[in-house]
Protein backbone atom coordinates (compact mmCIF):
# COMPACT_ATOMS: atom_id res chain seq x y z
CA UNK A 1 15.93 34.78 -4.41
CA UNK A 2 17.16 32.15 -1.71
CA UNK A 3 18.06 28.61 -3.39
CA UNK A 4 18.58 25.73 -0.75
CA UNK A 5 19.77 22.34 -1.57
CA UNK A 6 18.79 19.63 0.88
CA UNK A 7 20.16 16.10 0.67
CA UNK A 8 18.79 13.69 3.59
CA UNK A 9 17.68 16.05 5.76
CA UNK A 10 18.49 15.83 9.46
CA UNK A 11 15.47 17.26 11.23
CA UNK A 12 11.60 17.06 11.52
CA UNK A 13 9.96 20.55 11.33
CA UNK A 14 6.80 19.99 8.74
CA UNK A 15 4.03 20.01 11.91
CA UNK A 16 5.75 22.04 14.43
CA UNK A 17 2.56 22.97 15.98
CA UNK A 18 1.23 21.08 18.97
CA UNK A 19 -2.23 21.66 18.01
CA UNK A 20 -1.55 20.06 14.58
CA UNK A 21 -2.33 16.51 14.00
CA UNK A 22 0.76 13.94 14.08
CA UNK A 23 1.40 13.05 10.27
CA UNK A 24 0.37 10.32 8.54
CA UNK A 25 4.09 8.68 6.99
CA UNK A 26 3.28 7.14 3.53
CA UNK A 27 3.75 3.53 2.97
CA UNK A 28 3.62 3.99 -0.88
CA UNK A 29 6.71 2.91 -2.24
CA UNK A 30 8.53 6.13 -2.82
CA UNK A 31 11.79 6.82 -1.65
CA UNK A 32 12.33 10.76 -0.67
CA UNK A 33 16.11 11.38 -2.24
CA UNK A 34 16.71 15.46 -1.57
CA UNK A 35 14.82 18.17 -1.81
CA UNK A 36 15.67 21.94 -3.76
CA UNK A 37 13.89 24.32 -1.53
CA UNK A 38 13.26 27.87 -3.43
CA UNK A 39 11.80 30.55 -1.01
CA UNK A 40 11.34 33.08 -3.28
CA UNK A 41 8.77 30.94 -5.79
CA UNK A 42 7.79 27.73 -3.28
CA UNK A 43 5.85 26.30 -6.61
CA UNK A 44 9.22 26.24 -8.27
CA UNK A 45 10.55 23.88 -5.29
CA UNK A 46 11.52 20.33 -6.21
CA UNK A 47 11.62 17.04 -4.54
CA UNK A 48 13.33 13.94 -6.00
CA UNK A 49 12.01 10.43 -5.54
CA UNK A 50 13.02 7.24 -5.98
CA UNK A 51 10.23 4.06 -6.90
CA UNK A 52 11.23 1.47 -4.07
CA UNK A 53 10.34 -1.30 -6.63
CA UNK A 54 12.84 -2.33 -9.23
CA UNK A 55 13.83 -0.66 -11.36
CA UNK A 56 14.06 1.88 -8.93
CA UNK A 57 13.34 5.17 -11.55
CA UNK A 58 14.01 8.15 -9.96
CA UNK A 59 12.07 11.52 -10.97
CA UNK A 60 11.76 15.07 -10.14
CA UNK A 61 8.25 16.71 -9.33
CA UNK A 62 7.54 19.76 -8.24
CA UNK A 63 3.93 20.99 -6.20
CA UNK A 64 0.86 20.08 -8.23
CA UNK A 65 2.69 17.26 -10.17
CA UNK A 66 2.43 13.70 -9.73
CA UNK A 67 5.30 10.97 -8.59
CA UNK A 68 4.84 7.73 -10.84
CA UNK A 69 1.31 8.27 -10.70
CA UNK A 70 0.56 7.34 -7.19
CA UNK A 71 1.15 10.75 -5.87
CA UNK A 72 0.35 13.88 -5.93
CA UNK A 73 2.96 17.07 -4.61
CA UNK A 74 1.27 19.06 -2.16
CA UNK A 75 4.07 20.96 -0.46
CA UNK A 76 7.62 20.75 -0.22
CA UNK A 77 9.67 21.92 2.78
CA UNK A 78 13.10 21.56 3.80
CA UNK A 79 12.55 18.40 5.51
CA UNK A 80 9.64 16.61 3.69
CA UNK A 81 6.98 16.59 0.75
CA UNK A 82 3.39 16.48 1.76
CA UNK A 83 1.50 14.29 -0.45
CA UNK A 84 -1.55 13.48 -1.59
CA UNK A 85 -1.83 9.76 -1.90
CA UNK A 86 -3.76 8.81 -5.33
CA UNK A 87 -5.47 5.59 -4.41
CA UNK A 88 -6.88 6.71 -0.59
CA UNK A 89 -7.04 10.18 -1.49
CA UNK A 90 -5.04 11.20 1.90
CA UNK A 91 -2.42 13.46 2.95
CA UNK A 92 0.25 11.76 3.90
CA UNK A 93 3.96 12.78 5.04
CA UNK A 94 7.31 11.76 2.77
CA UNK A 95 10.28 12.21 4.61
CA UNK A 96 13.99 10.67 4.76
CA UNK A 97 14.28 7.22 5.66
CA UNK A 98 16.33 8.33 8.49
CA UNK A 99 13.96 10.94 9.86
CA UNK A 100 11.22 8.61 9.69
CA UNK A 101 10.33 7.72 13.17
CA UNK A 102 10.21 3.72 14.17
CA UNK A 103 8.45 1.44 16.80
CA UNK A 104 10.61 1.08 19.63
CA UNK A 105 9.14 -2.92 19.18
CA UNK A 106 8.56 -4.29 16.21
CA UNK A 107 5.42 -5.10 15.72
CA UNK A 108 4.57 -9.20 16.20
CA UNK A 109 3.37 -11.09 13.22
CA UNK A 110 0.10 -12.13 13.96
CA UNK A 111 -1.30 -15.86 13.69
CA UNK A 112 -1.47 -17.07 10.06
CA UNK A 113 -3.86 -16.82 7.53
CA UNK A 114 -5.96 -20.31 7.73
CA UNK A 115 -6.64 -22.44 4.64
CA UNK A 116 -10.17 -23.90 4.64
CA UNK A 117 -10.58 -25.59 1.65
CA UNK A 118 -8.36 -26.35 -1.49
CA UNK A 119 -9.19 -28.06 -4.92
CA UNK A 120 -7.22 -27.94 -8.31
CA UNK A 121 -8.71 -24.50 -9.17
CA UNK A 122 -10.01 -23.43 -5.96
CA UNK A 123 -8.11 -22.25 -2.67
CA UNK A 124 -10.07 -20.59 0.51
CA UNK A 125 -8.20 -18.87 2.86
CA UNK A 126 -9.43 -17.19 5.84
CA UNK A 127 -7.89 -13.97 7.46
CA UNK A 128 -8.50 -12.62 10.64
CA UNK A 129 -9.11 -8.75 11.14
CA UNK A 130 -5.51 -8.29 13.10
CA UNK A 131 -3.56 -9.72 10.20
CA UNK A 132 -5.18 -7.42 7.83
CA UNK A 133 -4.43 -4.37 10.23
CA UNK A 134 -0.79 -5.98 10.78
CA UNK A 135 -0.20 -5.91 7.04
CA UNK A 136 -1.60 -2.83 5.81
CA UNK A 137 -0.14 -0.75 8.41
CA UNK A 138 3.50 -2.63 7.45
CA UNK A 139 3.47 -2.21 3.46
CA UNK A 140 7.24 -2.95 3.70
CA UNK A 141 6.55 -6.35 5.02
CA UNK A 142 4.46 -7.47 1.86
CA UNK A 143 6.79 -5.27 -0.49
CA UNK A 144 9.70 -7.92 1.33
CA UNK A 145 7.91 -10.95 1.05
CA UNK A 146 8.07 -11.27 -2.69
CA UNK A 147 8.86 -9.37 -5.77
CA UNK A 148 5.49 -9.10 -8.17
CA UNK A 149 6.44 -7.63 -12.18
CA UNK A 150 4.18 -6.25 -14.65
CA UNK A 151 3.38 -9.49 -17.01
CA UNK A 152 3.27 -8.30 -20.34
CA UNK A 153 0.36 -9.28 -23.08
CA UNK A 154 1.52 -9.27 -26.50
CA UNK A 155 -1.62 -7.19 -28.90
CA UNK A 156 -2.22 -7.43 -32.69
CA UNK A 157 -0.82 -4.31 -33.42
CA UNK A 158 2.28 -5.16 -31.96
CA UNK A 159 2.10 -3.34 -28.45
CA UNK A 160 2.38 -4.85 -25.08
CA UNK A 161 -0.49 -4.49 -22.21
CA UNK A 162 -0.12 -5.50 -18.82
CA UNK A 163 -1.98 -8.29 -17.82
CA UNK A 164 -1.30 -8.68 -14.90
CA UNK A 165 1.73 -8.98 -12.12
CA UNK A 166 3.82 -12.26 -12.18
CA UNK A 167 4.98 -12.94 -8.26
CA UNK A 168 8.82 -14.64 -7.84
CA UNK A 169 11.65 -14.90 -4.88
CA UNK A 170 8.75 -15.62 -2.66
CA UNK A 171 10.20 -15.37 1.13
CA UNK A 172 9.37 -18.40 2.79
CA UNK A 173 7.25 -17.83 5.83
CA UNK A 174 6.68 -14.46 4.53
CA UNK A 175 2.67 -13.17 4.06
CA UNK A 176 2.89 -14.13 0.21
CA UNK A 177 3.87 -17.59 0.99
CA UNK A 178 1.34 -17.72 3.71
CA UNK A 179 -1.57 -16.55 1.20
CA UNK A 180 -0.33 -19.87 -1.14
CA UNK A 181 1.20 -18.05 -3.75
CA UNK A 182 4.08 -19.73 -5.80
CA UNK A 183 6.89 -18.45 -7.45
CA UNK A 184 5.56 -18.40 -11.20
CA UNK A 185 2.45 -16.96 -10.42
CA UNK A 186 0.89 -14.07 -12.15
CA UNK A 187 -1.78 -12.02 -10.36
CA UNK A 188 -4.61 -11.32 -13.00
CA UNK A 189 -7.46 -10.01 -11.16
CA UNK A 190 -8.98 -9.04 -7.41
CA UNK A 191 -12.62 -9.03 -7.08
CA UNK A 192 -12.82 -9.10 -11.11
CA UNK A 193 -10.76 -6.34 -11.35
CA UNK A 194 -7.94 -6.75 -13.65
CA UNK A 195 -4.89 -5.92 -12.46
CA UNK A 196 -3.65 -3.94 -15.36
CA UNK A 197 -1.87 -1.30 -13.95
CA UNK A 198 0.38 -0.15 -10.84
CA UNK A 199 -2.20 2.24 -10.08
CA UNK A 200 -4.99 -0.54 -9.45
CA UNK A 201 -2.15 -2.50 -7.52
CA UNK A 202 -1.80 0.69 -4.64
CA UNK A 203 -5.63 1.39 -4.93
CA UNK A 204 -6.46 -2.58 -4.19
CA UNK A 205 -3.80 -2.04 -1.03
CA UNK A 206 -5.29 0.62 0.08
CA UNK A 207 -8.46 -0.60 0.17
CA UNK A 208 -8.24 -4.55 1.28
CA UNK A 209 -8.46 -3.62 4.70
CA UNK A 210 -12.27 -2.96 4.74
CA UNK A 211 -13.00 -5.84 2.21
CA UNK A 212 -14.84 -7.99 3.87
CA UNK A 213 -14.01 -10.91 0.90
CA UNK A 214 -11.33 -10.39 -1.79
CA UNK A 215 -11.54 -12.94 -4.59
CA UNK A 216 -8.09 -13.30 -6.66
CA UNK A 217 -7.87 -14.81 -10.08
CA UNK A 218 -4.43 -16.65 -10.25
CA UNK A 219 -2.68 -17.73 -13.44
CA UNK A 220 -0.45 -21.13 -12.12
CA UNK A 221 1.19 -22.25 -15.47
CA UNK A 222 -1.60 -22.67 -18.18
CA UNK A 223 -4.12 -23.23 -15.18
CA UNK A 224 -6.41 -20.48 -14.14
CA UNK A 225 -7.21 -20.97 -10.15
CA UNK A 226 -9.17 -18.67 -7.90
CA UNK A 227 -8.19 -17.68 -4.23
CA UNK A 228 -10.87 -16.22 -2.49
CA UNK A 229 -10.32 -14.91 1.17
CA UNK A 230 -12.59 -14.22 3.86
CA UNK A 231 -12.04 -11.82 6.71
CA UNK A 232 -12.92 -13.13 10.44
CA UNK A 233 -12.99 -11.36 13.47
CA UNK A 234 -11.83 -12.87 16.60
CA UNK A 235 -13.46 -12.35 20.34
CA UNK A 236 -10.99 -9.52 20.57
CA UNK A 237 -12.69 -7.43 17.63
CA UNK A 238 -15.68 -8.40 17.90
CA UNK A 239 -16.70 -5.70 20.83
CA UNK A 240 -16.76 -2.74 18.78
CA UNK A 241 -19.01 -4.39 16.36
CA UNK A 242 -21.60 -5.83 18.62
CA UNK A 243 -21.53 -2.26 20.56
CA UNK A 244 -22.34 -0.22 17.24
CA UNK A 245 -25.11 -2.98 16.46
CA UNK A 246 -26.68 -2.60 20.26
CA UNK A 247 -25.95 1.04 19.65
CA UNK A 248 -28.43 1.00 16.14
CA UNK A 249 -30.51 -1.46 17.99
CA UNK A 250 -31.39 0.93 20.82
CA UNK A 251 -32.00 4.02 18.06
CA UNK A 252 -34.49 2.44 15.68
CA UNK A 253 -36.55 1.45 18.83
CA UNK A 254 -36.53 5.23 19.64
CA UNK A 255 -34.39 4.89 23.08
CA UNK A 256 -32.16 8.12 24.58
């Protein structure tokens, strides 16, 4: 039986095959640390990763086992852990940080979100479709541009619940600023969801990209208030949509 012990692997070999599709890199926040690679039993293979959120817990899964419950192990190789990710359902790739390929240009920030309207309780903010894409395809940007903890409920029995995520060391000019959060705040709901969990957190991310409205329930001291934001397309978007409307158009009146 063959034992090897990888720490920061230095290559990419997971999808040697040119007929294989490119992999998908996670954004979850999980941090691959080193992989133990056993060749003899590959279910006995272990991978150990780090949450990129404080505190930063660190555990050790093995194939079929899940990492802080917004992961599943798929396969691990010498150079990276195939996952399946929890709230999208997808496989996605884990590697090193330093085998995880870049942009050779950073991608720009796009224009910022645009308040409309804004009351004591009531804040509408509109966001076009490109800073959606920008955001959800950079988790690390809104992971930088604050730091959200699990707010804790106090029950009658004496246990604590989550209820919900309390946002602090906003970045100024980052996208949690621009969405008119303030430091203090704590995250209750999306969409009358409550936000009750990590699990809900990574499932909302994962999915706010085709939501054409999110509505957020905001605690602000002892004042409930309500963000609701729309999604706009601009010119630039706007072509695939009206050519998959002429397209349905043309096919309900029967045309070739």
């Amino acid at each position: 039986m063959k034992i090897v012990l990888i720490l920061y692997a230095a290559s990419l070999t997971l999808f040697p095959s040119a007929q294989d599709p490119p992999p998908i890199f996670s954004n979850l926040p999980l941090e691959l640390l080193g992989i133990i690679v056993n060749s003899g039993s590959t279910a006995k293979s272990v991978c150990l990763i780090r949450f990129a959120l404080p505190p930063k817990n660190i555990e050790t899964v093995r194939p079929g086992e899940r990492a802080f419950e917004l992961a599943e192990i798929q396969k691990i190789d010498s150079d990276g852990v195939v996952i399946k990710n929890l709230a999208s359902n997808s496989l996605e790739y884990l590697t090193f940080l330093k085998n995880r390929p870049f942009p050779h240009h950073p991608p720009s920030i796009p224009s910022s979100p645009q308040v409309t309207a804004i009351s004591a309780d009531m804040i509408n903010i509109d966001i076009s479709a490109d800073v959606l894409d920008h955001y959800t395809n950079n988790l690390s940007e809104i992971l930088d541009s604050a730091y959200a903890a699990p707010h804790f409920r106090q029950e009658k029995d004496g246990k604590q619940s989550i209820e919900g995520f309390e946002i602090s060391r906003i970045k100024k000019g980052g996208i949690a600023d621009r969405l008119s959060l303030q430091n203090g705040d704590i995250v209750l709901a999306v969409n009358g969801e409550t936000m009750d969990s990590l699990e809900k957190v990574m499932k909302l991310v994962s999915q706010v990209q085709n939501m054409p409205q999110a509505v957020m329930t905001v605690l602000r001291g002892t004042q409930k208030i309500t963000i609701a934001f729309t999604r706009k397309y601009s010119g630039s978007n706007l072509g695939p949509l009206r050519d998959a409307f002429a397209e349905s158009s043309r096919l309900e009146k029967g045309g070739s």
